[in-house]
N, C-alpha and C. Protein backbone atom coordinates (compact mmCIF):
# COMPACT_ATOMS: atom_id res chain seq x y z
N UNK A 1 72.14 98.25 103.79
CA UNK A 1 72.37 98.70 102.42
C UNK A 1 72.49 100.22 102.41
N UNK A 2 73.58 100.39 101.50
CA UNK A 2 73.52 102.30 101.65
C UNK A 2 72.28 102.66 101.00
N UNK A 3 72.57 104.28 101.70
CA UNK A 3 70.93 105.10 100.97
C UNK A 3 71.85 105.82 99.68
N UNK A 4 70.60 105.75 98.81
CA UNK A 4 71.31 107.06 97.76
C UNK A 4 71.91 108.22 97.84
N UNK A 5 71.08 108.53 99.36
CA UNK A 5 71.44 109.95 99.60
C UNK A 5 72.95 109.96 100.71
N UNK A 6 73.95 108.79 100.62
CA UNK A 6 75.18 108.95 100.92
C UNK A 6 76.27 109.35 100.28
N UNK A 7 75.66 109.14 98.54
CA UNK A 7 76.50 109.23 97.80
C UNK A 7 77.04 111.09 98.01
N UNK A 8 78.55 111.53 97.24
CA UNK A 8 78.79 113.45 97.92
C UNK A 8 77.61 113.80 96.68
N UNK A 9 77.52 113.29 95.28
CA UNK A 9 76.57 113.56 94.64
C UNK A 9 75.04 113.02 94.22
N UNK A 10 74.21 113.66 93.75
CA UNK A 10 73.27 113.40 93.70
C UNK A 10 73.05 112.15 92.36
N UNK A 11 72.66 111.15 92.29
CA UNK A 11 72.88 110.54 91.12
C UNK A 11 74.25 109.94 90.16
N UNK A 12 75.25 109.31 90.64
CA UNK A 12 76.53 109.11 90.29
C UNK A 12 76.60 108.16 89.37
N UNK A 13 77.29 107.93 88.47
CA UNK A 13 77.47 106.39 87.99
C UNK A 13 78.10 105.44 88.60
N UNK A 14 77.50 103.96 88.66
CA UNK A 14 77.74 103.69 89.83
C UNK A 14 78.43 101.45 88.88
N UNK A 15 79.66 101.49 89.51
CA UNK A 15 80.35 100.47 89.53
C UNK A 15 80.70 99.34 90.52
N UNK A 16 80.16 98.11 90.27
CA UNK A 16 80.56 97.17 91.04
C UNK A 16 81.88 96.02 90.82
N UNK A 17 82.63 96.21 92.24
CA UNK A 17 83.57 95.67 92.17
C UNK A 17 83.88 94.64 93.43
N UNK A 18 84.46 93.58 93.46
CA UNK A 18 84.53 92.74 94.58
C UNK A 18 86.08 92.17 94.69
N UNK A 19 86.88 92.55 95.94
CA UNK A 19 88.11 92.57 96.65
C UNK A 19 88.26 91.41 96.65
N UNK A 20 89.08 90.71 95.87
CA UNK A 20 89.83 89.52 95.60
C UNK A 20 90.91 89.08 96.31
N UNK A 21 91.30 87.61 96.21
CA UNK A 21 93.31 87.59 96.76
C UNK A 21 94.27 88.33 96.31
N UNK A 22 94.19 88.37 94.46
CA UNK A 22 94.91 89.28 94.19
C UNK A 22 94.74 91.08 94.49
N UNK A 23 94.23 91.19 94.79
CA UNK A 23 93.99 92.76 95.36
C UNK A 23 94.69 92.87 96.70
N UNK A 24 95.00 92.19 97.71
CA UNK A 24 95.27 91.94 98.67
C UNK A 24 96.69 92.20 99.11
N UNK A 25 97.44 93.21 99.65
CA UNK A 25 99.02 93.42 99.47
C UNK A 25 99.58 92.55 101.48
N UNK A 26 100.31 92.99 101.71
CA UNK A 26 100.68 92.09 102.75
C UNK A 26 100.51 92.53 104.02
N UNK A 27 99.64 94.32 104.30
CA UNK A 27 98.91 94.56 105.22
C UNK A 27 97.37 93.98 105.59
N UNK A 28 97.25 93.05 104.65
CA UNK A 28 96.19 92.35 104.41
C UNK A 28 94.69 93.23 104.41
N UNK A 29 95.06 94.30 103.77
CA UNK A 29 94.11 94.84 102.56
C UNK A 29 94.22 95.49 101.69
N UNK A 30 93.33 95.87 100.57
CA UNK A 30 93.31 96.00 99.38
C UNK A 30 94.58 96.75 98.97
N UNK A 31 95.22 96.58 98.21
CA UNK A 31 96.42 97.35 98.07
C UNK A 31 96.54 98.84 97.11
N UNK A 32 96.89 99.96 97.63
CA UNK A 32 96.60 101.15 96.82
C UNK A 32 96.54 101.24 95.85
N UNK A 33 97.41 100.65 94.62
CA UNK A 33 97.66 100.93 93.12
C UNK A 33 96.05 99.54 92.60
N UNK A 34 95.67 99.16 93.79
CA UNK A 34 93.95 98.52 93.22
C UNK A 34 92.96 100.04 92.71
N UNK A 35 93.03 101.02 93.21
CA UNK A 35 92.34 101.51 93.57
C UNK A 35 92.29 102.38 92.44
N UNK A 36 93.31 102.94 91.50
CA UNK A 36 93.72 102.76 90.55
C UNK A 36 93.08 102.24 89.70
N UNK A 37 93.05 100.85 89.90
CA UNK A 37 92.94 100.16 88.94
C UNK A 37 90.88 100.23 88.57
N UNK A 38 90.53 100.27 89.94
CA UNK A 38 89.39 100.42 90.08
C UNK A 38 88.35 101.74 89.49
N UNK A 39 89.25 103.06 89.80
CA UNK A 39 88.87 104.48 89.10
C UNK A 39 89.03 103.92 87.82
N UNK A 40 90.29 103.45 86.95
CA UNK A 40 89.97 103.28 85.74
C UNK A 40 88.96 102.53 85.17
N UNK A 41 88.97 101.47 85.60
CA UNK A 41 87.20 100.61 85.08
C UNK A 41 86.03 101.24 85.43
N UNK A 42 85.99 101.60 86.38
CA UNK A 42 85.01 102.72 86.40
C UNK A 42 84.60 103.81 85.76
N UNK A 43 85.58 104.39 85.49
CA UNK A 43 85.99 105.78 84.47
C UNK A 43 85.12 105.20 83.02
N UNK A 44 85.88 104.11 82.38
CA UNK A 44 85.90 103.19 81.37
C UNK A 44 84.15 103.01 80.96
N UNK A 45 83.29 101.93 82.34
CA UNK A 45 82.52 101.73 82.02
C UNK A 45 81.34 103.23 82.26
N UNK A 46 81.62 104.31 82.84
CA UNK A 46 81.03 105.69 82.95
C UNK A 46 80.99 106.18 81.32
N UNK A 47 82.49 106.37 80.49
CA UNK A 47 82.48 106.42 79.33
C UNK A 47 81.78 105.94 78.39
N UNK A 48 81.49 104.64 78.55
CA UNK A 48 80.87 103.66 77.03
C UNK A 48 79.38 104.20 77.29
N UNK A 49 79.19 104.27 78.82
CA UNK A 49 77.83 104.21 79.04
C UNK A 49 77.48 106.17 78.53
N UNK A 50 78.32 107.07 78.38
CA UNK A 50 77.96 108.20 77.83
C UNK A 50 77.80 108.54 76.41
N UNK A 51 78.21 106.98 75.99
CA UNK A 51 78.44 106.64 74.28
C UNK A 51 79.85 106.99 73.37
N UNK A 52 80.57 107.19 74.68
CA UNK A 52 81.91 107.26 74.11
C UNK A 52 82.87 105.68 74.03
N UNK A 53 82.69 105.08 72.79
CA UNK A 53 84.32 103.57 73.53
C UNK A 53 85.57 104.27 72.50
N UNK A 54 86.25 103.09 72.74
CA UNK A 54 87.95 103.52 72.14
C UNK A 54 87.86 103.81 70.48
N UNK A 55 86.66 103.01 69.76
CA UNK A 55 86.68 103.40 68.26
C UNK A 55 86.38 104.85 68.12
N UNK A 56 85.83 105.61 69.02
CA UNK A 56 85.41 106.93 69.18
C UNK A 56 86.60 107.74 69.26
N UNK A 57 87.70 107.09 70.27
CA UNK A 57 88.41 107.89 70.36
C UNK A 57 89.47 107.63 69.36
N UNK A 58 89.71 106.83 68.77
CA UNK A 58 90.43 106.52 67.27
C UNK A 58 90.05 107.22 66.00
N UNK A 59 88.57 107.10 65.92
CA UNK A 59 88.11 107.87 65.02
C UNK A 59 88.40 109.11 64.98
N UNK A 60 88.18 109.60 66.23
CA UNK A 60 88.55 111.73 66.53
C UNK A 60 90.13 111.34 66.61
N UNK A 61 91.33 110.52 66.55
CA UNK A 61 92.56 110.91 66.88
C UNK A 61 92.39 111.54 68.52
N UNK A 62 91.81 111.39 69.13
CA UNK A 62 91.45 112.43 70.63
C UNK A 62 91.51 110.69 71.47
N UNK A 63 92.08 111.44 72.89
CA UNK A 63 91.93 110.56 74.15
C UNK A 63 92.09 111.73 75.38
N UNK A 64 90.97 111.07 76.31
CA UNK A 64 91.26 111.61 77.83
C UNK A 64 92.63 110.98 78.50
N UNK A 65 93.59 111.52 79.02
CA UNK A 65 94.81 110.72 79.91
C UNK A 65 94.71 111.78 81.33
N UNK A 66 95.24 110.74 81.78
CA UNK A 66 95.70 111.33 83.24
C UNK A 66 96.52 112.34 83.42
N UNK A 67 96.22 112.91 83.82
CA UNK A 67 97.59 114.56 84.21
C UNK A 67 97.21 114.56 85.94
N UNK A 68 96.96 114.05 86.25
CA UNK A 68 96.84 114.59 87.47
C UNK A 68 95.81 113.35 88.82
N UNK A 69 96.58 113.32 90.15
CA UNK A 69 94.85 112.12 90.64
C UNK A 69 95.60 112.96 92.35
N UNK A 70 94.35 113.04 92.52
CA UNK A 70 93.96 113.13 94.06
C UNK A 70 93.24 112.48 94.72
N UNK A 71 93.91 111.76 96.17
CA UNK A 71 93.70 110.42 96.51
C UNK A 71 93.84 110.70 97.75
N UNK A 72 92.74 110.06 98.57
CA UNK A 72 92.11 110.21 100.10
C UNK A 72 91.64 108.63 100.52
N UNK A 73 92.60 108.18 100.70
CA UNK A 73 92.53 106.31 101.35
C UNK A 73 91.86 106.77 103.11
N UNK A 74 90.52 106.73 102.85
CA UNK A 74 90.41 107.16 104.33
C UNK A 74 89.68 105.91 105.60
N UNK A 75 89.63 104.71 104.88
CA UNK A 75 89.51 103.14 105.37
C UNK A 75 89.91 102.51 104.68
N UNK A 76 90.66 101.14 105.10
CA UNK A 76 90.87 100.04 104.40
C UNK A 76 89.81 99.24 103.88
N UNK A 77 89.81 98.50 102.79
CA UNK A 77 89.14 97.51 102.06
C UNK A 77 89.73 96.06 102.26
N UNK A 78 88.63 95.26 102.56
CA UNK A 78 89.72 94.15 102.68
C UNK A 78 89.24 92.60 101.81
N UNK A 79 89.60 91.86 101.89
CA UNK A 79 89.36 90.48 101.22
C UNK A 79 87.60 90.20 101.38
N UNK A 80 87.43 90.04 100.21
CA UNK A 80 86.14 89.53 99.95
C UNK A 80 84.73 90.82 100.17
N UNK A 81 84.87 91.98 100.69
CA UNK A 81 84.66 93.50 100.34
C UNK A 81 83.67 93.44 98.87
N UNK A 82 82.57 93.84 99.11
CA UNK A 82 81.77 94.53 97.59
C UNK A 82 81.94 95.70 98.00
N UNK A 83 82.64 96.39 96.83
CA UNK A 83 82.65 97.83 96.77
C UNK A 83 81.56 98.57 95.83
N UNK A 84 81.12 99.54 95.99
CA UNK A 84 80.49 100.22 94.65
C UNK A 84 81.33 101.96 94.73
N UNK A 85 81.18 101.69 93.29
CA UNK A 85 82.59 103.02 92.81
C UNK A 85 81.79 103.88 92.30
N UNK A 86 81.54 105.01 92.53
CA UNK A 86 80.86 106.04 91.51
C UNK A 86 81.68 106.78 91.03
N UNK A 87 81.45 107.42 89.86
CA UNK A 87 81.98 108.09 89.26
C UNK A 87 81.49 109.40 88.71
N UNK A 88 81.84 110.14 88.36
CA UNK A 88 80.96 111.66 87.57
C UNK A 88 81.86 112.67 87.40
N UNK A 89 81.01 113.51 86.35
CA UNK A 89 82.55 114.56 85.83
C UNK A 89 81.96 115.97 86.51
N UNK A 90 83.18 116.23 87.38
CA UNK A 90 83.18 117.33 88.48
C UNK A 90 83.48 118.53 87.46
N UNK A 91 84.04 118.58 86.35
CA UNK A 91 84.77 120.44 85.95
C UNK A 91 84.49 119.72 84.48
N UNK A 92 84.53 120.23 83.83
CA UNK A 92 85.10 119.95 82.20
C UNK A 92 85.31 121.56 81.72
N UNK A 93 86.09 122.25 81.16
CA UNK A 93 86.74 123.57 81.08
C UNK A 93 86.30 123.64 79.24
N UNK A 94 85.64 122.30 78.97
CA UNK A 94 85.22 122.42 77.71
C UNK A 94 86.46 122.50 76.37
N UNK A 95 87.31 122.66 76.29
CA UNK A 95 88.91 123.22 75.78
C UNK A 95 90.08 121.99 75.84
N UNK A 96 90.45 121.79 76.96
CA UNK A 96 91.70 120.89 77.44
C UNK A 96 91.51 119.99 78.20
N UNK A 97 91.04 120.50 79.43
CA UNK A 97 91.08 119.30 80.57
C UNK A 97 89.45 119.27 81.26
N UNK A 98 89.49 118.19 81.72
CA UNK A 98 88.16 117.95 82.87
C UNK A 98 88.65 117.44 84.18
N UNK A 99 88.03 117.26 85.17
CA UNK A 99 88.33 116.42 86.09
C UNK A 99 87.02 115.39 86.35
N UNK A 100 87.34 114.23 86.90
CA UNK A 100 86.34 113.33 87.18
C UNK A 100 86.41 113.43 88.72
N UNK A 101 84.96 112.78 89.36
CA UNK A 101 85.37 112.64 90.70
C UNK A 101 85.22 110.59 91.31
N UNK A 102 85.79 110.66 91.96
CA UNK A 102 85.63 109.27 92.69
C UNK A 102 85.12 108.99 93.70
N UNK A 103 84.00 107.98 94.37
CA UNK A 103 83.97 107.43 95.93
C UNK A 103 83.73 106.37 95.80
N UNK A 104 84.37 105.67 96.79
CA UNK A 104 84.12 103.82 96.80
C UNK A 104 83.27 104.02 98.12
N UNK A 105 82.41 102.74 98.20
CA UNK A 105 81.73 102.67 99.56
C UNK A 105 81.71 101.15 99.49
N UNK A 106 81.64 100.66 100.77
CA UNK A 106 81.60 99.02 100.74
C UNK A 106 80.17 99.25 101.08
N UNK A 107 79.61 98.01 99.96
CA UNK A 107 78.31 97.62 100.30
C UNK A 107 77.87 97.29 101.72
N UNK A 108 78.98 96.49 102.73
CA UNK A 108 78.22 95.64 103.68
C UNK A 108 77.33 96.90 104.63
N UNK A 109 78.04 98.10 104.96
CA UNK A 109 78.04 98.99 105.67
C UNK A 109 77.78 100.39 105.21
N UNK A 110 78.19 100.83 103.98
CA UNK A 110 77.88 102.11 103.31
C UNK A 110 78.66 102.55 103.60
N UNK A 111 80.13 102.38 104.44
CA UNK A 111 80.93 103.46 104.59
C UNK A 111 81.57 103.66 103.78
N UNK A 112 81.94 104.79 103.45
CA UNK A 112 82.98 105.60 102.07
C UNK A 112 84.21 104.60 103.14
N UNK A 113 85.29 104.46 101.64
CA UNK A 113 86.01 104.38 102.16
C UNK A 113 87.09 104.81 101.58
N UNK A 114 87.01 105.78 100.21
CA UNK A 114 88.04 106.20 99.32
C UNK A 114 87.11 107.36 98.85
N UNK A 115 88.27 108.21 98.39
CA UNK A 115 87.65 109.46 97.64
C UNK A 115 89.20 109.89 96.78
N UNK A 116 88.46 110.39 95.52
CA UNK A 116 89.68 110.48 94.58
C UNK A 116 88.97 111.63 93.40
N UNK A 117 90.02 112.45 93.10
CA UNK A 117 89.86 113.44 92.13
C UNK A 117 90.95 113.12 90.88
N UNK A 118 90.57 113.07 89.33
CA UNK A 118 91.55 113.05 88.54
C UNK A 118 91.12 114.09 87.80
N UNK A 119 91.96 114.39 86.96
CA UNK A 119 91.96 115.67 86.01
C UNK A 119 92.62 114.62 84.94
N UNK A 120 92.13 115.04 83.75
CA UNK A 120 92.18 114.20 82.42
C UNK A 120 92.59 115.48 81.40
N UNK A 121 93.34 114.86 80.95
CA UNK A 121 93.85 116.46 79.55
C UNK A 121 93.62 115.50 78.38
N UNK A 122 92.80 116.47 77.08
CA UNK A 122 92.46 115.80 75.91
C UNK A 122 94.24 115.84 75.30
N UNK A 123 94.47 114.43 74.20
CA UNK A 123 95.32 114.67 73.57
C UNK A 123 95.24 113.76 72.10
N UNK A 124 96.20 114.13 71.60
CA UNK A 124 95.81 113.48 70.40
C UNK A 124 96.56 112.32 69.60
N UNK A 125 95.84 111.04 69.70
CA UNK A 125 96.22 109.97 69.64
C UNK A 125 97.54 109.60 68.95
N UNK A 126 97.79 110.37 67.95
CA UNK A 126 98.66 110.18 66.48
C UNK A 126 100.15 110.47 67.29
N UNK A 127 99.69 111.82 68.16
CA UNK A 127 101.24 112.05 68.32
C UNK A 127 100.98 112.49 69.97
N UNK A 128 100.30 112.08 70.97
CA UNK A 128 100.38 112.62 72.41
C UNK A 128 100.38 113.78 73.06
N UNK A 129 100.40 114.52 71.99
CA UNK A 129 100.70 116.04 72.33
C UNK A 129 98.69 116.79 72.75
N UNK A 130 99.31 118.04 73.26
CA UNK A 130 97.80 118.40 73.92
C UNK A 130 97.26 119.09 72.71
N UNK A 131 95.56 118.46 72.61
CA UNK A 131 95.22 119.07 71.65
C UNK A 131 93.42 119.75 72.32
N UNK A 132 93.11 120.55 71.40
CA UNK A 132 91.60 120.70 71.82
C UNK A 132 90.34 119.72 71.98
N UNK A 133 89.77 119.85 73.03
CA UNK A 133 88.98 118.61 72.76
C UNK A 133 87.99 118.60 72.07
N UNK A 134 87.32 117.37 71.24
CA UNK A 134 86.36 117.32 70.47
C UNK A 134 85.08 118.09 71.09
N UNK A 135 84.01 118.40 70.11
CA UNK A 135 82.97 118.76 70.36
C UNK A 135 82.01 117.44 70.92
N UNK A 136 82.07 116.28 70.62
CA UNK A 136 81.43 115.51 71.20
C UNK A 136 81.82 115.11 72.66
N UNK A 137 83.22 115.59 73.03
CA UNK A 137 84.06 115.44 74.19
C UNK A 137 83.23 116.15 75.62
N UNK A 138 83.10 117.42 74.81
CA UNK A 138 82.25 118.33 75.74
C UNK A 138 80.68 118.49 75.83
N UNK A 139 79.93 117.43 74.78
CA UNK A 139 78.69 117.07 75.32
C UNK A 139 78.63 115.88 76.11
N UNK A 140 79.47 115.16 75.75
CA UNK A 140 79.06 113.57 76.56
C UNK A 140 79.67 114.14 78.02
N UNK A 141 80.99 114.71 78.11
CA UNK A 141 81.42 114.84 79.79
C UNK A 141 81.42 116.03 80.12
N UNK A 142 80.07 116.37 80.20
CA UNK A 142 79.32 117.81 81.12
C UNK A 142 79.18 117.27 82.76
N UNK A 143 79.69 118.49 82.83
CA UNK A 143 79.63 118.27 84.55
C UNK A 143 78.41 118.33 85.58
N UNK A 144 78.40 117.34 86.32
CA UNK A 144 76.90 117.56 87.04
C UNK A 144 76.49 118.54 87.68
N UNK A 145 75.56 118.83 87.61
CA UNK A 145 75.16 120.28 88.56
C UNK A 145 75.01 119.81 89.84
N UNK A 146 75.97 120.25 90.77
CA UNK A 146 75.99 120.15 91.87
C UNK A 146 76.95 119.50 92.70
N UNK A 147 78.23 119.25 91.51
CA UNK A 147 79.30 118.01 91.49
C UNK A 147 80.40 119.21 92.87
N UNK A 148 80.44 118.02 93.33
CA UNK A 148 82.00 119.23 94.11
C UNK A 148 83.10 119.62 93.29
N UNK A 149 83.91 120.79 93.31
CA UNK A 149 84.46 121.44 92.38
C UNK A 149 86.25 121.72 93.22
N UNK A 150 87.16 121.49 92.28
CA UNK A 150 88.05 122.03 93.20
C UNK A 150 87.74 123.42 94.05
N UNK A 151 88.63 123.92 95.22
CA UNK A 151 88.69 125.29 95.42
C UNK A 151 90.09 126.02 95.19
């Protein structure tokens, strides 16, 4: 079983996920755009759990979107695989954008086997365009002390 202290941060939010058939592309493992799919549920359930869901972001006219993902496939995942996904917010600039960070590790072994950076720009629901982000935006996704930071 991994130790806590594998995770790059101290304390992450932490997501469980398990490598299915459909996940499975025809190198016979997990297929990249899973992984994807995986940061977003993760992202998702990191959010609700900071007390942010989608009526929140309806209510403010405000949403986090993607502008940006940095992606380090550095082992394969394969069929039948428990992964655990952490998640945590590496930058928030407080204003426009944040970035989140990503690591998957397979349970059986603890080895990382993905690492991923996204950057999220606030915008505003009504019409997509970039807007400032809410004040509740920048208390719920404060960045951890000690989070790795771009350079």
């Amino acid at each position: 079983m991994p130790r806590s202290d594998d995770w790059d941060i101290e304390a992450p939010f932490v997501s469980a996920f398990t490598v299915d058939e459909a996940h499975i592309d025809r190198l016979e493992h997990m297929n990249n755009a899973m992984y994807l799919t995986f940061m977003e549920q993760a992202a998702w359930h990191h959010t609700e759990a900071l007390g942010i869901d989608w009526q929140t972001y309806v209510d403010l006219d405000a949403a986090c979107v993607v502008h940006r993902h940095e992606l380090d496939y550095l082992m394969p995942a394969y069929l039948g695989d428990e992964l655990e996904v952490a998640t945590w917010i590496a930058e928030n600039d407080g204003r426009l954008t944040m970035w989140r960070g990503f690591q998957f590790r397979r349970v059986a072994d603890g080895r990382t086997v993905f690492r991923a950076r996204t950057q999220y720009v606030t915008v505003k629901l009504s019409s997509g365009r970039a807007r400032r982000m809410p004040q509740s935006f920048v208390e719920a996704y404060r960045a951890l002390s000690g989070a790795p930071t771009s350079s």
